[in-house]
Protein backbone atom coordinates (compact mmCIF):
# COMPACT_ATOMS: atom_id res chain seq x y z
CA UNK A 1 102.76 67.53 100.91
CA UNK A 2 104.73 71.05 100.15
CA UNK A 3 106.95 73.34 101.41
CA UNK A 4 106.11 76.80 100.79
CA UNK A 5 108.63 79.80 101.84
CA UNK A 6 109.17 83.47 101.36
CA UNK A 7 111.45 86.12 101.08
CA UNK A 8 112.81 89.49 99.81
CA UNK A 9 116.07 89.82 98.72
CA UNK A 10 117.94 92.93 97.91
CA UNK A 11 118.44 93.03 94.45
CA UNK A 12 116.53 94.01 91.09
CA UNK A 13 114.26 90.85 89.57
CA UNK A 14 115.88 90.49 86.93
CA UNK A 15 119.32 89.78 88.95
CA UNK A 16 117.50 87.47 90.71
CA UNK A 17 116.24 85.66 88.14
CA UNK A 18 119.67 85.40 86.33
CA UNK A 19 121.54 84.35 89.70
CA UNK A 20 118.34 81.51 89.47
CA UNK A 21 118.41 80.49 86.15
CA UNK A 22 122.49 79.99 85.67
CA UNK A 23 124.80 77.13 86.65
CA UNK A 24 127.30 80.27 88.42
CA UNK A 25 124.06 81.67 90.26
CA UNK A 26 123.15 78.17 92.01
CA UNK A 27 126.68 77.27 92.77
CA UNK A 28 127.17 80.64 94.56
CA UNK A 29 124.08 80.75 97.10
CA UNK A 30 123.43 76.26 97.00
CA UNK A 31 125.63 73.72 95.36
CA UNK A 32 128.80 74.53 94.10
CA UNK A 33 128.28 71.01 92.38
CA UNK A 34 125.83 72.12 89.53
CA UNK A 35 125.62 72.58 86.02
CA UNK A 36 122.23 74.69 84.57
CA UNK A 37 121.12 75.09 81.30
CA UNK A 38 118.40 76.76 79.80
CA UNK A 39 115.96 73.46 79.98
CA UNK A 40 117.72 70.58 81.87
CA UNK A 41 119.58 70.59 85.17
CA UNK A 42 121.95 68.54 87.24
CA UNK A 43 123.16 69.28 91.44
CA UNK A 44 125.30 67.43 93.33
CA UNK A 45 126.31 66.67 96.75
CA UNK A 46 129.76 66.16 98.95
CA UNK A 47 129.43 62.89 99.78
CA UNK A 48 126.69 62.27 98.36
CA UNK A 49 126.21 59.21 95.49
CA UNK A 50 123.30 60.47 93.48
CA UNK A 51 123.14 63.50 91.45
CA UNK A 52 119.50 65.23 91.64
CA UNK A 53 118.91 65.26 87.78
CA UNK A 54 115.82 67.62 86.56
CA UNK A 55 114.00 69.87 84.02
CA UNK A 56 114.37 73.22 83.75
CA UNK A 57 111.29 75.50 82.77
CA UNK A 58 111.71 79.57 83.55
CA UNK A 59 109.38 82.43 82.71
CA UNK A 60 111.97 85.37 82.43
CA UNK A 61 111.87 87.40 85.47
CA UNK A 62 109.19 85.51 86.90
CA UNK A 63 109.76 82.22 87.53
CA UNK A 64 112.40 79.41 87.79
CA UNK A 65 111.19 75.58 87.88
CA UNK A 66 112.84 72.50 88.41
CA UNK A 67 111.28 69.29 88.20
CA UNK A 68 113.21 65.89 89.12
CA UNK A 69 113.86 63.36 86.44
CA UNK A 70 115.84 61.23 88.94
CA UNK A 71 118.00 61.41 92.27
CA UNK A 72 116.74 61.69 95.70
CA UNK A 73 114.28 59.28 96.92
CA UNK A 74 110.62 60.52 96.98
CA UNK A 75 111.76 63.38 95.39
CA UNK A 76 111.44 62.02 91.68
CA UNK A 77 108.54 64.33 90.32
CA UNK A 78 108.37 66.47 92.36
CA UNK A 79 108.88 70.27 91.78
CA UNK A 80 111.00 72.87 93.26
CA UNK A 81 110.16 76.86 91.93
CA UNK A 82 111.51 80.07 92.64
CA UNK A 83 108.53 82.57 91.58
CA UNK A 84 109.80 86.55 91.44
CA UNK A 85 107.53 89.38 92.85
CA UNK A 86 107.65 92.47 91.74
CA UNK A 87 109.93 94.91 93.87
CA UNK A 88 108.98 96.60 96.76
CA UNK A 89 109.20 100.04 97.36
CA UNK A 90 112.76 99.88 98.61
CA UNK A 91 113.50 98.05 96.12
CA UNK A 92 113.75 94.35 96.93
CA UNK A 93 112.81 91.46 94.99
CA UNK A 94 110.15 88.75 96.47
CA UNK A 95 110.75 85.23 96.39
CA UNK A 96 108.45 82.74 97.20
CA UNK A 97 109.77 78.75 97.50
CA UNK A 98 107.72 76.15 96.49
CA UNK A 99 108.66 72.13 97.04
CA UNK A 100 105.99 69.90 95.99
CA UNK A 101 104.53 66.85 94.53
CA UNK A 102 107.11 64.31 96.92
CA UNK A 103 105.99 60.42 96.00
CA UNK A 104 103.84 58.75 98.48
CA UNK A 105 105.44 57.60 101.48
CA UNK A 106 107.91 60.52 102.35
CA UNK A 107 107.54 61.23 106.03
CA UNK A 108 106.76 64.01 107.78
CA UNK A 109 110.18 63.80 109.47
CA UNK A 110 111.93 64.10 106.28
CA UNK A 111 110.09 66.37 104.65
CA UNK A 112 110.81 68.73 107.66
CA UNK A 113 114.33 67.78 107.38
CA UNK A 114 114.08 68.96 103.37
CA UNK A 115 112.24 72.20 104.83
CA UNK A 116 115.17 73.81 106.93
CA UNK A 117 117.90 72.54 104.25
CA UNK A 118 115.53 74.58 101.73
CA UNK A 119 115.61 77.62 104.36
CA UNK A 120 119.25 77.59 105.05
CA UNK A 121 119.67 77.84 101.27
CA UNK A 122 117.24 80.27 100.47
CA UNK A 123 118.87 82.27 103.46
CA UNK A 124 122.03 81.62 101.57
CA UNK A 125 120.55 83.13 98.29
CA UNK A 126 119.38 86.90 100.37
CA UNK A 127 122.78 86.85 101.71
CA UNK A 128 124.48 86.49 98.29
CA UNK A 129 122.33 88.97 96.44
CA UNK A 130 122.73 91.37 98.91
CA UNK A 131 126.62 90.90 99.35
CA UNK A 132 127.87 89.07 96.06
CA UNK A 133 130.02 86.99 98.08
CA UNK A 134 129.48 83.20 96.73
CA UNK A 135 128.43 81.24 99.92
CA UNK A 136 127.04 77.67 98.59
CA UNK A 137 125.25 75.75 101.63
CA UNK A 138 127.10 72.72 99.81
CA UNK A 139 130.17 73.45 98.95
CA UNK A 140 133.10 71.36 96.79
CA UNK A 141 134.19 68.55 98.77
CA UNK A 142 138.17 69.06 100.01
């Protein structure tokens, strides 16, 4: 099972890949809980008790992977991936969304769940690149 999503955002590649690949990047278009570093990552949730802990592997300008150590159920590894097309003629940046490789047993219910929470955000991400105004789908908890 996989989740597979596009878009194009307006903005260069390589400000998308830097807004990808940075702990201020993910906070401003996802989780404002995060912390990113150049190979490991961690995200977390209002409310929520587990932190989604994962590797980080990026191919500058090209690609931004993340593949969980430990946190969500069924989501241990499995792989989420940001891969960068080259722009277009007016300029924007394509992204395609990859989720994959969920453990055995994840429903179809929930993985459609996980596929509009992954839309939302990646709507989240076009609307910050395009405005610079941080939005995160998940923000700090009050």
């Amino acid at each position: 099972m996989s989740i597979i999503l596009a878009t194009e955002v307006a903005g260069a590649v390589e400000h998308v890949f830097r807004i990808l690949s940075t702990t201020d990047g993910q906070r401003a278009f996802w989780t404002a809980d995060c912390n990113v570093s150049a190979d490991r990552a961690r995200f977390g949730f209002p409310g929520v008790p587990v932190n989604l802990e994962t590797d980080v592997t990026a191919e500058p300008n090209a690609l931004v992977r993340m593949r969980v150590r430990s946190g969500f159920p069924f989501w241990v590894g499995s792989s989420w991936e940001w891969e960068l097309g080259q722009p277009t003629r007016g300029g924007a940046t394509s992204v395609l969304f990859r989720h994959y490789g969920f453990e055995d047993g994840y429903s179809e219910v929930d993985l459609g769940h996980t596929a509009e929470t992954w839309a939302l955000i990646l709507d989240r991400l076009t609307k910050f690149v395009a405005t610079g105004e941080p939005q995160p789908f998940f923000p700090t908890s009050s």
